[in-house]
Protein backbone atom coordinates (compact mmCIF):
# COMPACT_ATOMS: atom_id res chain seq x y z
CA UNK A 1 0.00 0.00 0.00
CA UNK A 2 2.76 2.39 0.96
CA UNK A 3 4.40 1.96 -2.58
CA UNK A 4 0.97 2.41 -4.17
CA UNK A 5 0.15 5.43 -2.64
CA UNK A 6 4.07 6.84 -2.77
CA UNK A 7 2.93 6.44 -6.42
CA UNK A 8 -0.12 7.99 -6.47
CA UNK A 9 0.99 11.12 -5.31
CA UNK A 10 3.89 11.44 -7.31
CA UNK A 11 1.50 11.17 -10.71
CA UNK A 12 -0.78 13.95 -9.01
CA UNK A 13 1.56 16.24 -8.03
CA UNK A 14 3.37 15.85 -11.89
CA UNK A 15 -0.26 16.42 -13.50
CA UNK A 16 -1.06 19.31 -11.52
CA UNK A 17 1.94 21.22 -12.24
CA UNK A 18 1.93 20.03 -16.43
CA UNK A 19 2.66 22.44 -18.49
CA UNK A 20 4.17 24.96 -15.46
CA UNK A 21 7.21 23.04 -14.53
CA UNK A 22 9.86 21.09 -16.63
CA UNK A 23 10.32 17.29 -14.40
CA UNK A 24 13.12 15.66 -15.16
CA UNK A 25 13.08 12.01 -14.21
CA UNK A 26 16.18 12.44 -11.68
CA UNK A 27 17.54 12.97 -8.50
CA UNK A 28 18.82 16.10 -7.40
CA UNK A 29 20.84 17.21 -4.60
CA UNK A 30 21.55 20.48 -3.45
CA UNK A 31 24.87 22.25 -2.01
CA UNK A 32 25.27 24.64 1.21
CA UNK A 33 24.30 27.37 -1.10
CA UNK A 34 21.40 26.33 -2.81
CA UNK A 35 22.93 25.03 -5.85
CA UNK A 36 21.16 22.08 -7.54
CA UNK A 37 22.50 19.04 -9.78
CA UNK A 38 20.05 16.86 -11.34
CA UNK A 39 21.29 13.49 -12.08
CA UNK A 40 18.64 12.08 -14.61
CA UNK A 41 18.11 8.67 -14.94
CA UNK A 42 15.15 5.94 -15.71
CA UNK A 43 13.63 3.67 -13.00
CA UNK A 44 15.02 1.41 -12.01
CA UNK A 45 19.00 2.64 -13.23
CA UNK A 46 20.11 3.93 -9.82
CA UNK A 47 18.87 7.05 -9.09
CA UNK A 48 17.30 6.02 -5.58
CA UNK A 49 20.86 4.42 -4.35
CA UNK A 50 22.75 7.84 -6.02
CA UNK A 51 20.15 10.33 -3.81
CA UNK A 52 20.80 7.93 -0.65
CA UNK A 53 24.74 8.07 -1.21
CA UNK A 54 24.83 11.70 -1.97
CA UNK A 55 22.28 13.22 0.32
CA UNK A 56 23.98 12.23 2.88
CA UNK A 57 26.77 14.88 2.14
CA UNK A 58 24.39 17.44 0.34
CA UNK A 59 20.90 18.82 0.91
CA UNK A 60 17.93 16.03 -0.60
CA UNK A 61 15.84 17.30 -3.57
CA UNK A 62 14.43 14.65 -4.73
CA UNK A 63 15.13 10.72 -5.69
CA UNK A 64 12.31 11.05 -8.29
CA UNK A 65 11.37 13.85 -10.46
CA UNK A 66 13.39 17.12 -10.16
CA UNK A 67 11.01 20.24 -11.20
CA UNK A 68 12.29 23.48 -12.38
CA UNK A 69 10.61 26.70 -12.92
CA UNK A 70 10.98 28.40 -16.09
CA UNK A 71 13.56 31.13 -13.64
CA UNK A 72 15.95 28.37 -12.83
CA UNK A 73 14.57 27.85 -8.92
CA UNK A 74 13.59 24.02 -8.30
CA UNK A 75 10.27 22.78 -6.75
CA UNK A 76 11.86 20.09 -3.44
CA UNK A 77 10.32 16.82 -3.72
CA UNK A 78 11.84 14.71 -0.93
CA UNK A 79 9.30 12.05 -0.86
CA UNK A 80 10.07 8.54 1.05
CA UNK A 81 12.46 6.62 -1.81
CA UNK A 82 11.53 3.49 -3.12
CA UNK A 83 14.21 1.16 -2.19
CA UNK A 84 14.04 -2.28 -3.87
CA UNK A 85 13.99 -5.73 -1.63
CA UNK A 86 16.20 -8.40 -1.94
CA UNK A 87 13.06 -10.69 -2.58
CA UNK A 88 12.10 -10.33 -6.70
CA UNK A 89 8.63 -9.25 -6.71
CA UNK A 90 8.24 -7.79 -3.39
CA UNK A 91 6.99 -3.90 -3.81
CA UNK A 92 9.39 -1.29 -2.70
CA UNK A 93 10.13 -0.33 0.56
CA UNK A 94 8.84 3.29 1.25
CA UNK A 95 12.08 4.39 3.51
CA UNK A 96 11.61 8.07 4.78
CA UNK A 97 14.67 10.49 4.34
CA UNK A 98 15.60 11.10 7.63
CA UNK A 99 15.28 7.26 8.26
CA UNK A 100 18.04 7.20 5.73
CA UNK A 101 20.22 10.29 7.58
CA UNK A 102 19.56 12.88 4.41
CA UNK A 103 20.60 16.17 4.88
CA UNK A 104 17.96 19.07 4.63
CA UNK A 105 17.83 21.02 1.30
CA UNK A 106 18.72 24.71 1.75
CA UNK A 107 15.89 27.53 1.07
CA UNK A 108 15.56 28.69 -2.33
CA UNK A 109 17.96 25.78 -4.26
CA UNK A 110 17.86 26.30 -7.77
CA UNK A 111 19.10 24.38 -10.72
CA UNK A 112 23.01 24.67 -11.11
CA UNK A 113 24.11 21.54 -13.35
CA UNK A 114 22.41 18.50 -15.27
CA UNK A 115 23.61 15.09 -15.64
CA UNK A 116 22.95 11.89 -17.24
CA UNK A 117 23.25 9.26 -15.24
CA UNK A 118 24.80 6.07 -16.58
CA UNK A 119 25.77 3.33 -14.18
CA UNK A 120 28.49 0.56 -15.41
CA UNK A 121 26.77 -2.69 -14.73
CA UNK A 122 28.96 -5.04 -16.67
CA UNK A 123 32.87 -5.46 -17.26
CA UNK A 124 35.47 -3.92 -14.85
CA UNK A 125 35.22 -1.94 -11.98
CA UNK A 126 35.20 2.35 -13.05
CA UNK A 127 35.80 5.18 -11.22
CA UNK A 128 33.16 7.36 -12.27
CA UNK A 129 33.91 9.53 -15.29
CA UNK A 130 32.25 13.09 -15.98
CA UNK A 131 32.19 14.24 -19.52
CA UNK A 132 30.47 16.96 -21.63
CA UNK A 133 27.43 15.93 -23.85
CA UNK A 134 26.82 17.35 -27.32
CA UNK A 135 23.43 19.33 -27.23
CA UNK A 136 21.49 17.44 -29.49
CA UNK A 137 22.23 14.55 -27.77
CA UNK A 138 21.65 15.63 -24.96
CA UNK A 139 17.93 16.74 -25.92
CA UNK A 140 17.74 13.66 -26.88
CA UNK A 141 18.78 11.56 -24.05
CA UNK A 142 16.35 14.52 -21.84
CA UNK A 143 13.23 14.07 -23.34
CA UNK A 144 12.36 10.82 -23.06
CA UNK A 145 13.06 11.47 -18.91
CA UNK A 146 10.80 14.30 -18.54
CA UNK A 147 7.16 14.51 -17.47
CA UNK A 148 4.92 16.29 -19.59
CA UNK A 149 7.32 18.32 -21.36
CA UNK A 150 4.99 18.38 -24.27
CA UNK A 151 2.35 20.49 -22.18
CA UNK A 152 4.97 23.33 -21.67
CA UNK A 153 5.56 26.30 -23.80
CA UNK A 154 7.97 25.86 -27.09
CA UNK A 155 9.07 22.30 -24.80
CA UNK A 156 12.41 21.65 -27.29
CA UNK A 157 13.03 25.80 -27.06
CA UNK A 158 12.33 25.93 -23.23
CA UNK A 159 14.44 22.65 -22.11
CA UNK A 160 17.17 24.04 -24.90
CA UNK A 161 17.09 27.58 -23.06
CA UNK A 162 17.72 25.38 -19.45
CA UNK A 163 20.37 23.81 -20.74
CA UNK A 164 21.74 26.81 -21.74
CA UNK A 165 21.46 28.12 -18.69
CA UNK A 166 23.10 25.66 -16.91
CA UNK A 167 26.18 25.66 -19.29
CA UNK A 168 25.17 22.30 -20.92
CA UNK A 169 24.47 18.92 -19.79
CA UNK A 170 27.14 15.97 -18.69
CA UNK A 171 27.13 12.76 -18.58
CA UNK A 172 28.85 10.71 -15.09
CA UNK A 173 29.66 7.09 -15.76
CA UNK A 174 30.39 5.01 -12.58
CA UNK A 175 30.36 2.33 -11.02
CA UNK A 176 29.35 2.29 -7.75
CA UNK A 177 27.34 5.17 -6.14
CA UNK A 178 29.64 5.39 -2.88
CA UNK A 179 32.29 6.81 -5.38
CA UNK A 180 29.41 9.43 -6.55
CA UNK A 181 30.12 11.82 -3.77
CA UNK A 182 33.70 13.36 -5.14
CA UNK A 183 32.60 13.16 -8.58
CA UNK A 184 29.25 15.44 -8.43
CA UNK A 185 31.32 17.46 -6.25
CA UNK A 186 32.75 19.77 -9.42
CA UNK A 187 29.24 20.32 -10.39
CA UNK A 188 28.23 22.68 -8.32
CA UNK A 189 30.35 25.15 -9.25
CA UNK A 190 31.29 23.99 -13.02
CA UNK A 191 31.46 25.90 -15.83
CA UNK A 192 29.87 25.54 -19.64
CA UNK A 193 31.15 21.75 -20.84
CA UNK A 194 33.70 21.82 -22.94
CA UNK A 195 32.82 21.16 -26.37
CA UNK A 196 33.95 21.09 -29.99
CA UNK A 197 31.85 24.40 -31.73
CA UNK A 198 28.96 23.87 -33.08
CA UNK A 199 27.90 21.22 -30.46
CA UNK A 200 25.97 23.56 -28.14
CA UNK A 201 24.43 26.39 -30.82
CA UNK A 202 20.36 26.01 -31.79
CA UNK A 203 17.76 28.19 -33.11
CA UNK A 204 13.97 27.78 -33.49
CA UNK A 205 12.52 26.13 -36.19
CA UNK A 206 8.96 27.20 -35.73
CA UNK A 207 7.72 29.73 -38.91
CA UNK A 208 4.92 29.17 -40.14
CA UNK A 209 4.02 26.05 -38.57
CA UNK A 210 0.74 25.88 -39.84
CA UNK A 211 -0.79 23.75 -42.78
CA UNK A 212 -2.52 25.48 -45.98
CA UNK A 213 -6.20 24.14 -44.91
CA UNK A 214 -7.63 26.97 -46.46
CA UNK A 215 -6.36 26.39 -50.18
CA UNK A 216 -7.64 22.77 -50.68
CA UNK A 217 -6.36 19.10 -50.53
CA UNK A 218 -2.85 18.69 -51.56
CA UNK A 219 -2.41 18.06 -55.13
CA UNK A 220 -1.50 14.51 -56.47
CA UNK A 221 2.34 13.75 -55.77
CA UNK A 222 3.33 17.04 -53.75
CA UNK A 223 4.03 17.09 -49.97
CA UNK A 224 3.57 18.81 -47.27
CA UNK A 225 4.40 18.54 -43.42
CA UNK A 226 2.03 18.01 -40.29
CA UNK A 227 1.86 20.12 -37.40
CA UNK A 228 4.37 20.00 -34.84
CA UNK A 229 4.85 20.68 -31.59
CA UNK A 230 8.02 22.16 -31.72
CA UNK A 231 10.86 22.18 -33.61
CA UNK A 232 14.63 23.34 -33.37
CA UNK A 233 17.44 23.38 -35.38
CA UNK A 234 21.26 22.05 -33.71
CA UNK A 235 23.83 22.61 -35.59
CA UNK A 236 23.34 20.23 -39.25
CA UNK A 237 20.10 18.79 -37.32
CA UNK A 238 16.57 19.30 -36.99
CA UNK A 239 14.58 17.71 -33.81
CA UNK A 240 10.84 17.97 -34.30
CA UNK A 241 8.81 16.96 -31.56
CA UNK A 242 4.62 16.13 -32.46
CA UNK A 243 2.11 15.37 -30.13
CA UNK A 244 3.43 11.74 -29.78
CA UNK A 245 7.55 11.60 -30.65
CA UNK A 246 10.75 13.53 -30.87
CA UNK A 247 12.58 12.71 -34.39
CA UNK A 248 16.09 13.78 -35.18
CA UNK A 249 16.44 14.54 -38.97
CA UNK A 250 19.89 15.10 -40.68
CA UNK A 251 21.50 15.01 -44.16
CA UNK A 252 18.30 16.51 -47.11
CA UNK A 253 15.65 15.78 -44.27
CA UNK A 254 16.07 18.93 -42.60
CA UNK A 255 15.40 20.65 -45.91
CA UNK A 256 12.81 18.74 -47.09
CA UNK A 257 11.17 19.26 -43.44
CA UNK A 258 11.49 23.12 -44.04
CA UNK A 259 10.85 23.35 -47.67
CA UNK A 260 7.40 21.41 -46.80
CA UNK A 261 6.24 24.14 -44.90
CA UNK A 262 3.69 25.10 -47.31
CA UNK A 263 2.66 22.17 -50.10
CA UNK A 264 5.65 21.60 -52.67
CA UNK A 265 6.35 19.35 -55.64
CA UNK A 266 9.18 16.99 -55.40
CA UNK A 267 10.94 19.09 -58.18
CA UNK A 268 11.16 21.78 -56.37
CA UNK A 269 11.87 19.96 -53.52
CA UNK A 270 14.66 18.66 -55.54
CA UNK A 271 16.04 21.94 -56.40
CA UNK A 272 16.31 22.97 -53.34
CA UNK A 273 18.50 20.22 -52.38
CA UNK A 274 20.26 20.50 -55.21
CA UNK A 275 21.31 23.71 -53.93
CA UNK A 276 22.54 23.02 -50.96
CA UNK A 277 23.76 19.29 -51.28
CA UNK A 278 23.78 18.18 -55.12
CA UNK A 279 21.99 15.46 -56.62
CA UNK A 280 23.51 12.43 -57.26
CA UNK A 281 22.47 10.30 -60.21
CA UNK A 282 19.07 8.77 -59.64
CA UNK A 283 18.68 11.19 -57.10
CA UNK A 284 14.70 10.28 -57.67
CA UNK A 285 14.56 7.31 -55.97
CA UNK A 286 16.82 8.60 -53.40
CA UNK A 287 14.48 11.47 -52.81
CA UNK A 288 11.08 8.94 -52.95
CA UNK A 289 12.32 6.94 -49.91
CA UNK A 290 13.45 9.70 -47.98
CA UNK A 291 9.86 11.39 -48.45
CA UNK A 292 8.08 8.09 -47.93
CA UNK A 293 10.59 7.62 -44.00
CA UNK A 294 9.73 11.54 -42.88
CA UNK A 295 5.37 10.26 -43.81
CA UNK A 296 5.77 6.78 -42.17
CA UNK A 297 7.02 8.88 -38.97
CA UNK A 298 4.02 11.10 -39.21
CA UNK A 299 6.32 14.45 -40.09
CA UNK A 300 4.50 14.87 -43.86
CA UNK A 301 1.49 14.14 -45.99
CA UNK A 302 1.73 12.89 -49.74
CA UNK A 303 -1.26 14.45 -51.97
């Protein structure tokens, strides 16, 4: 019952702040002075043991979902955490944090660093490693962790704006949590990741959004694209998130994405690649299969 209810009020608290807060599926910890890092993870990958390691040496945020306003201050969740029995099938045990010995989070923490959280299961032992994350991938690697990112405002733009914010996002390969304590350490105070340029630049991708459902069905053989969500553009990529997936286009599908804006004929579509990328021979088949992937995944509509 305890892990039932534990449950329960996690899902209500994330629905009634959708759309307000971005949740990352993580577990944060907090420094003397407020600072948060955010160590996302999915169930069952170790973020419980990393929040009862670390919060033992810094303030406890939460083991579960970490939510930030859109200024940068986090939301404390510091529910019991769910700590798995030795017994396969037995529900969690609902241990309380100061059961556990977790320090207090400070007043007003707020977020300072994110982290992907990837725990070595298999080969030798590692001491953990901390290392900078290109921001597409890092997108990503975020969405899929979040709670109802999709109800926010702009979601790619606004998560893309926190990891700005924050410098960018890293990712800590380890081992064993007990070794977690020195390595998250650095994050409170880091600086922007070091990466090669180009890995951390975006811009919207939004104009004109809308489809031509004033001027008739699409004629016979042209294209056009659906709605979207949102949409941004990372260096030579294009993420476009709809209602139900985030895609990652690269090489002509980022043009053909944005040429499709309004309803286009695969010549022209054609000649704008052509000006940007060439065509090889038989670029026409080429060109089919790539239209016929971006309408299988929903992103455009054949007339």
């Amino acid at each position: 019952m305890a892990e039932a209810v534990t449950s329960e009020v996690t899902i209500a608290a994330i629905l009634e702040r959708a759309g307000e807060l971005t949740m990352l599926h993580a577990c944060g910890v907090a420094d003397d002075q407020g600072r948060v890092v955010a160590l996302v993870a999915k169930s069952g990958t170790g973020k419980t043991t990393a929040s009862s390691q670390l919060a033992r040496a810094f303030g406890y945020i939460t083991d579960e979902t970490l939510a930030i306003r859109p200024d940068g201050t986090v939301v404390p969740y510091p529910k019991p955490l769910s700590v798995k029995q030795a017994t396969p099938g037995v529900a969690k045990l609902q241990v309380g944090p100061d059961e556990l010995g977790l320090k207090v989070a400070p007043d007003n923490p707020r977020i300072a660093a994110i982290a992907l959280l990837d725990r070595v299961r298999e080969g030798e032992y590692q001491r953990p490693v901390i290392e900078g994350v290109p921001l597409v991938d890092a997108v990503l690697a975020l969405i899929p962790d979040t709670s109802s990112q999709a109800a926010v405002v702009q979601p790619l733009q606004s998560l893309c704006r926190l990891i700005d914010s924050v410098g960018g996002v890293y990712r800590v390969s380890y081992s064993e949590a007990a070794d977690l304590k020195d390595a998250v350490a650095p994050l409170f105070a880091s600086g922007p990741v070091k990466l090669s340029d180009g890995f951390g630049e975006w811009k919207p991708a939004l104009a004109d959004l809308e489809a031509d459902s004033a001027a008739g069905p699409t004629p016979a053989g042209w294209i056009q694209r659906t709605e979207a969500v949102d949409a941004v553009e990372i260096g030579d990529d294009l993420l476009v998130l709809t209602e139900t997936e985030l895609t990652r286009l690269s090489g002509i599908g980022p043009i053909i994405w944005q040429t499709a804006r309004h309803r286009v004929s695969m010549q022209t579509l054609a000649e704008r690649i052509e000006a940007v990328h060439g065509l090889p021979e038989g670029y026409e088949a080429l060109l089919d299969a790539a239209v016929d992937g971006l309408v299988d995944q929903g992103l455009l509509l054949r007339g």
